[in-house]
Protein backbone atom coordinates (compact mmCIF):
# COMPACT_ATOMS: atom_id res chain seq x y z
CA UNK A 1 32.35 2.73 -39.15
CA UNK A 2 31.75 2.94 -35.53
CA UNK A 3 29.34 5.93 -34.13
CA UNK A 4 30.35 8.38 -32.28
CA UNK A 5 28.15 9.84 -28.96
CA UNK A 6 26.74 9.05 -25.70
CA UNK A 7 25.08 5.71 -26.92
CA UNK A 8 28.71 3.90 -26.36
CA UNK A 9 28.94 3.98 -22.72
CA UNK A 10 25.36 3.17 -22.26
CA UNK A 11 25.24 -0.09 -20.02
CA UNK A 12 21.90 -1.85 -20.66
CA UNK A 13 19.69 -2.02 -17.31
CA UNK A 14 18.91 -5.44 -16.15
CA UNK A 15 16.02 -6.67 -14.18
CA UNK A 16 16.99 -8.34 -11.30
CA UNK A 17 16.41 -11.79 -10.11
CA UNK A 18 13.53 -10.97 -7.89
CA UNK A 19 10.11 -12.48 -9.20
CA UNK A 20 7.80 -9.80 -10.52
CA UNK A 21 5.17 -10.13 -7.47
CA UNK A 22 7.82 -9.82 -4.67
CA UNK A 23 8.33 -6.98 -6.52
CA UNK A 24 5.02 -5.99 -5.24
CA UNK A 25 5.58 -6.31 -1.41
CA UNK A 26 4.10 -2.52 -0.57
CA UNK A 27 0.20 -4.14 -1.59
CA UNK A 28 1.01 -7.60 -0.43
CA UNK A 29 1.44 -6.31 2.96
CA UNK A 30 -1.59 -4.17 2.98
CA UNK A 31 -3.50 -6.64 1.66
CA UNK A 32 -2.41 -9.05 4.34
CA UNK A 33 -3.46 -6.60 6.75
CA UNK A 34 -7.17 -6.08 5.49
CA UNK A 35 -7.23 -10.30 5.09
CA UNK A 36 -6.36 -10.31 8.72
CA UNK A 37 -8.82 -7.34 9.51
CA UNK A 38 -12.11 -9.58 7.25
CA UNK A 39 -10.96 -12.71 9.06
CA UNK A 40 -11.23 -10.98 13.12
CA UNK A 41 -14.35 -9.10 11.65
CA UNK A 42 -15.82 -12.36 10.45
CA UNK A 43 -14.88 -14.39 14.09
CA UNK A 44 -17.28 -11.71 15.60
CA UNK A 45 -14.62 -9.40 16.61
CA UNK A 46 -15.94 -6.63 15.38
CA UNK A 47 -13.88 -3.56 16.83
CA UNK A 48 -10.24 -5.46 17.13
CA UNK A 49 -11.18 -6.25 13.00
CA UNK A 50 -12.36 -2.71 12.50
CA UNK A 51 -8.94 -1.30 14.16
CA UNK A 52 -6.62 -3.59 11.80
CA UNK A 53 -8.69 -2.49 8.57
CA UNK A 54 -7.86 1.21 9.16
CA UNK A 55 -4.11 0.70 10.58
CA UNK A 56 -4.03 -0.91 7.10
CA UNK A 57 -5.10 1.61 5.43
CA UNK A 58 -3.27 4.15 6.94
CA UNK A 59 -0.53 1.83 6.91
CA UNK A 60 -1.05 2.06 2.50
CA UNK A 61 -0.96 5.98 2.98
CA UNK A 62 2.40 5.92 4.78
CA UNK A 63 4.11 3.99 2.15
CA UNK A 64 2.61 5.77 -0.80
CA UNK A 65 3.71 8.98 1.15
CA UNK A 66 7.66 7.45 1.51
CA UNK A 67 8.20 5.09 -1.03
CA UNK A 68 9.03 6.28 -4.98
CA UNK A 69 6.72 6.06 -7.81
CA UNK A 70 8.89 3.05 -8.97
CA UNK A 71 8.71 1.16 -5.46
CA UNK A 72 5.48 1.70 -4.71
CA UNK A 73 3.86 -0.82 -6.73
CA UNK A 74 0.22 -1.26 -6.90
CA UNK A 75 0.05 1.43 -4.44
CA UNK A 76 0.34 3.93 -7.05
CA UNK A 77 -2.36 4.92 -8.48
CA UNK A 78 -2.54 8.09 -8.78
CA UNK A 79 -0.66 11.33 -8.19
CA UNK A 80 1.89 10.84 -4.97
CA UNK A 81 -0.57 13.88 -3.19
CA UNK A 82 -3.91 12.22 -4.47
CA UNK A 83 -3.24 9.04 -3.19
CA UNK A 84 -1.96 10.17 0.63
CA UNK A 85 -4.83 11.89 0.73
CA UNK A 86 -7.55 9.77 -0.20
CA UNK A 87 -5.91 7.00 1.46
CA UNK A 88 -5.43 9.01 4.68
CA UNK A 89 -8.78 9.98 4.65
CA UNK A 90 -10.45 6.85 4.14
CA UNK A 91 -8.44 5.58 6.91
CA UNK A 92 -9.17 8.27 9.09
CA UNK A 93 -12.95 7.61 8.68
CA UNK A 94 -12.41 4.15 9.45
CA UNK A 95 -11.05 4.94 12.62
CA UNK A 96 -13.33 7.02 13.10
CA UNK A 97 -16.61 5.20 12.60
CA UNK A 98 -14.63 2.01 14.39
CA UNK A 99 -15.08 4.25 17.69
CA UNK A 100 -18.58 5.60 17.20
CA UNK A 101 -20.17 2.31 16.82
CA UNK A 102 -20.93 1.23 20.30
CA UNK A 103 -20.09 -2.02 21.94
CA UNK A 104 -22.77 -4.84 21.97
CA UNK A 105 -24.93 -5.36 24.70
């Protein structure tokens, strides 16, 4: 006896053939942004290194801010609002400091 009800035209979801950490790509590219940002910091390039860290960081806020819950990765954290904003602001203060420390002599 067959059952009756909404189960019979259920079509099972399947993953697709992407790999799991391309899956990933919002915090890959962030991350490659603040690897690029340690590496010009650590060649003595202080502000150019200082500027890439917070577009990257601001660059995590955007995404979290457009992407969905479920293609947003990693960058998820929180709360869609929590995470903009602490994100945002951390960025921001980046930026900021990056322009308040002065040049070297």
């Amino acid at each position: 006896m067959a059952k009756s009800g909404s189960d019979d035209n259920v079509i099972p979801l399947r993953r697709g053939r992407t790999p799991g950490w391309l899956r990933q790509w919002p915090i890959i590219i962030v991350l490659a942004g603040v690897s690029l940002a340690m590496v010009l910091i650590s060649l003595d390039s202080f502000r150019r290194g200082s500027v890439v860290l917070s577009a990257s960081v601001l660059l995590a806020a955007f995404l979290r801010l457009l992407l969905p819950d479920s293609d947003a990765g990693m960058l998820a954290v929180r709360s869609k609002k929590i995470d903009v904003v602490t994100l945002g602001l951390l960025g921001l203060g980046v930026t900021i400091f990056t322009f308040w420390v002065p040049p070297p002599s």
